[in-house]
Protein backbone atom coordinates (compact mmCIF):
# COMPACT_ATOMS: atom_id res chain seq x y z
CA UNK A 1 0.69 -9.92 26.37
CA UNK A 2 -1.11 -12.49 28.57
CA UNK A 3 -2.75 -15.11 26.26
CA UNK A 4 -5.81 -16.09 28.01
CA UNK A 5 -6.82 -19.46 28.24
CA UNK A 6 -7.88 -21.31 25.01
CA UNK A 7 -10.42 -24.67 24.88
CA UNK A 8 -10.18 -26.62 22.17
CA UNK A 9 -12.51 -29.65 20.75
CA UNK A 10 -10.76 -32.11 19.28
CA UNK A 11 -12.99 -34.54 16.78
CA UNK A 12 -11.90 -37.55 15.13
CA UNK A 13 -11.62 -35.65 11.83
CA UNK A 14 -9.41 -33.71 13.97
CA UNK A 15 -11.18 -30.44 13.69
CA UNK A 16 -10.19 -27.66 16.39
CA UNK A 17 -12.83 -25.10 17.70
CA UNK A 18 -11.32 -21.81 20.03
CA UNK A 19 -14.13 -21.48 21.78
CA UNK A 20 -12.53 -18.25 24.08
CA UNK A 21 -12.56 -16.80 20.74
CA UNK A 22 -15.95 -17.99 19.78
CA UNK A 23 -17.46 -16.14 23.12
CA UNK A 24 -15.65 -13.01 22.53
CA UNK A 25 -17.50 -12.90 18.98
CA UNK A 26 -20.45 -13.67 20.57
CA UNK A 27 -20.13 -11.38 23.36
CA UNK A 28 -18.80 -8.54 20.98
CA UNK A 29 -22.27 -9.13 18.65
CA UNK A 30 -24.61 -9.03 21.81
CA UNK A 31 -23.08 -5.91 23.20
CA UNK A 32 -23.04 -3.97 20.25
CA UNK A 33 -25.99 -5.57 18.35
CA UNK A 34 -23.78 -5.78 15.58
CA UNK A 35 -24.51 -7.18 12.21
CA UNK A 36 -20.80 -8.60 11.54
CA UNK A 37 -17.91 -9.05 14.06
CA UNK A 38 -14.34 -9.18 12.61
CA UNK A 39 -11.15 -10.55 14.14
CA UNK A 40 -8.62 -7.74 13.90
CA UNK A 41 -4.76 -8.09 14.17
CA UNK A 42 -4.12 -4.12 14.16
CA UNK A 43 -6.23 -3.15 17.43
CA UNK A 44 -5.91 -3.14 20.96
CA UNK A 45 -3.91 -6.08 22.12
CA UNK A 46 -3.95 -7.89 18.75
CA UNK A 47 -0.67 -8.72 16.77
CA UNK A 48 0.48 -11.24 14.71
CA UNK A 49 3.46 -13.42 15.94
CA UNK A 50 5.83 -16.25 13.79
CA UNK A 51 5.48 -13.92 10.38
CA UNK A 52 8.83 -12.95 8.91
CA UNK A 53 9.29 -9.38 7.31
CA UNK A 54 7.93 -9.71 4.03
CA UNK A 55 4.61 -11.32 5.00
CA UNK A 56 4.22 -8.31 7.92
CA UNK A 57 4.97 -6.23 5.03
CA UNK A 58 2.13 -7.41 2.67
CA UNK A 59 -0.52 -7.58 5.12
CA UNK A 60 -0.21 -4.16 7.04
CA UNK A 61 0.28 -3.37 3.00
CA UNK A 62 -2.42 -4.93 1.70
CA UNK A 63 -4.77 -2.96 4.79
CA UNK A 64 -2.99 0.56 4.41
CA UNK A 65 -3.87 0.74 0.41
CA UNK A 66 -7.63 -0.61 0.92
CA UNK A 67 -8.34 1.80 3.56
CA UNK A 68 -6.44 5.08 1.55
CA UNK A 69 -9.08 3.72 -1.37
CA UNK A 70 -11.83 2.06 0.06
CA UNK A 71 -12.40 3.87 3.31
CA UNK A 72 -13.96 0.59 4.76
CA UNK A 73 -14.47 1.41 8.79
CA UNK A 74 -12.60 -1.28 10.27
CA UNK A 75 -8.97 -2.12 10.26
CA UNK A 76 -8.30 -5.74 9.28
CA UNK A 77 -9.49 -6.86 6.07
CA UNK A 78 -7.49 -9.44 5.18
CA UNK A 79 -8.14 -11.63 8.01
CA UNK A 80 -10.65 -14.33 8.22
CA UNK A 81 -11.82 -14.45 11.62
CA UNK A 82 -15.33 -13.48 11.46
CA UNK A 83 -18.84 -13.61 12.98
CA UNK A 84 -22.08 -12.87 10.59
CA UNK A 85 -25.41 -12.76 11.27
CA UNK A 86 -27.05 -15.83 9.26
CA UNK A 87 -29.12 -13.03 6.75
CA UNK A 88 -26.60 -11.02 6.92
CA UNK A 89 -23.70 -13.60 5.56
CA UNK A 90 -26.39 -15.04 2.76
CA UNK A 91 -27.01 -11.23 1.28
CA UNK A 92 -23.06 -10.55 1.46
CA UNK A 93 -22.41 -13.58 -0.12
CA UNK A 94 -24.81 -13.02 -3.17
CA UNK A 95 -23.44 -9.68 -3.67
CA UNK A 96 -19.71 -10.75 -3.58
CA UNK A 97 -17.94 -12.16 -6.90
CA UNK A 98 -14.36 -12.23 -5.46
CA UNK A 99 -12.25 -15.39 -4.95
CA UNK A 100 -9.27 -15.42 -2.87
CA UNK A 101 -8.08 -13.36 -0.74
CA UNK A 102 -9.86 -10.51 -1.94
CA UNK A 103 -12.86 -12.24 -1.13
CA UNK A 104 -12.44 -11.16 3.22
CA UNK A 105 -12.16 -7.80 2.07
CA UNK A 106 -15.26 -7.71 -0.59
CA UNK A 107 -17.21 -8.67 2.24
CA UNK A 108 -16.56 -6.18 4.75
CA UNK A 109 -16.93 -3.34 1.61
CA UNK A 110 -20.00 -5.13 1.03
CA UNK A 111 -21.47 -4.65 4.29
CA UNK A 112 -20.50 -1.38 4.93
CA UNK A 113 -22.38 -0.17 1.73
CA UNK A 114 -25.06 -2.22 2.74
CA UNK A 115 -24.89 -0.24 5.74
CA UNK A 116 -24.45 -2.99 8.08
CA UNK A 117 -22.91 -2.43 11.71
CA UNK A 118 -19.57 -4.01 11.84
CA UNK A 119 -17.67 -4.77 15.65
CA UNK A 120 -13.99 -5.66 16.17
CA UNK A 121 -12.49 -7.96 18.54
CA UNK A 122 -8.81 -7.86 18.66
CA UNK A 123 -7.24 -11.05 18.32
CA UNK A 124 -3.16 -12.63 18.36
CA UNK A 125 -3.05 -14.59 15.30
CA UNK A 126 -0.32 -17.31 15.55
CA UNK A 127 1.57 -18.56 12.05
CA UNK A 128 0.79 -22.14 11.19
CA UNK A 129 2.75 -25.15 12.32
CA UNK A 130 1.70 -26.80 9.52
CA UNK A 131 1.82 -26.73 5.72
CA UNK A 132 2.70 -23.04 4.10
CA UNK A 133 0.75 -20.10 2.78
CA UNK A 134 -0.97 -19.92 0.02
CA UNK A 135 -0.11 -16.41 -0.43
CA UNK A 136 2.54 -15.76 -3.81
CA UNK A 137 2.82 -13.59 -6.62
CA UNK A 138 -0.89 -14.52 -8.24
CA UNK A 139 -2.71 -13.97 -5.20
CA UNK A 140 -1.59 -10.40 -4.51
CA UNK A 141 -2.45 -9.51 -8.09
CA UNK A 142 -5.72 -10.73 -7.68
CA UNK A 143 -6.07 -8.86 -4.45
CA UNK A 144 -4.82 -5.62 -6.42
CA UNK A 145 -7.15 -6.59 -9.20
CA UNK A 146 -10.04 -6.90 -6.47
CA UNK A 147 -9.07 -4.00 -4.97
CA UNK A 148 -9.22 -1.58 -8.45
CA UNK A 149 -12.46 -3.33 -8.80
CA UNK A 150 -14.15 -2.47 -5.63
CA UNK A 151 -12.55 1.31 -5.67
CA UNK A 152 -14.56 1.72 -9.32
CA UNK A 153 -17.67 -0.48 -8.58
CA UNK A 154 -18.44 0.82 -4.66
């Protein structure tokens, strides 16, 4: 895979911005008129690269059992990288109660049965340098708990 080119802005609270990424959001949205645009590790040219077994193993997990029970139309829901519409994002975010993890995925459930259009951008998501995952044993039950609760409440 050829990374492409990546600009960042450094400020002196030392905040980063991709903006290549930014732009393909953008361009993604404009294209397709969509409502949300989602970052997705499991399409086209996107991976993820520095995970070890077990964390490959909960996330491609964590994505197989939502879409067996929730049937959601896109194919990363535990990632982050996102683009909303400004009345879209305030309507999701009044309807969701998740925290967490489950909280990404709530929101793209929430959309979709508030029949919003959703795009995907593929995207290479590179482990940290810095500092550890949150993820452990508490936030996967919550996620599994989230999970039960959208499958009986959507």
């Amino acid at each position: 895979m050829i990374l492409e080119q990546v600009f960042c802005f450094r400020t002196s609270i030392n905040l980063g911005l991709i903006m290549d990424l930014l732009y393909k959001y953008y361009r993604e949205q404009k294209e397709g008129n969509y409502d949300v645009v989602s970052g997705t590790r499991y399409r086209g040219n996107g991976g993820v690269y520095g995970w070890d077994l077990r964390r490959k193993l909960i996330s491609r997990g964590a994505n197989f059992i939502t879409q067996v029970l929730l049937r959601p139309g896109a194919s990363d829901l535990t990632g982050s990288f996102r683009l909303y519409r400004k009345d879209v994002l305030q309507k999701l975010v009044e309807k969701c109660v998740s925290k967490g993890y489950v909280f990404q995925m709530e929101m793209i459930i929430r959309a979709r049965q508030l029949n919003y259009s959703i795009g995907e951008v593929p995207i290479a998501f590179v482990d940290r340098m810095y500092g550890e995952s949150k993820l452990g044993g508490n936030e996967i039950v919550s996620f599994l708990k989230g999970l039960l609760y959208l499958f009986v409440t959507t």
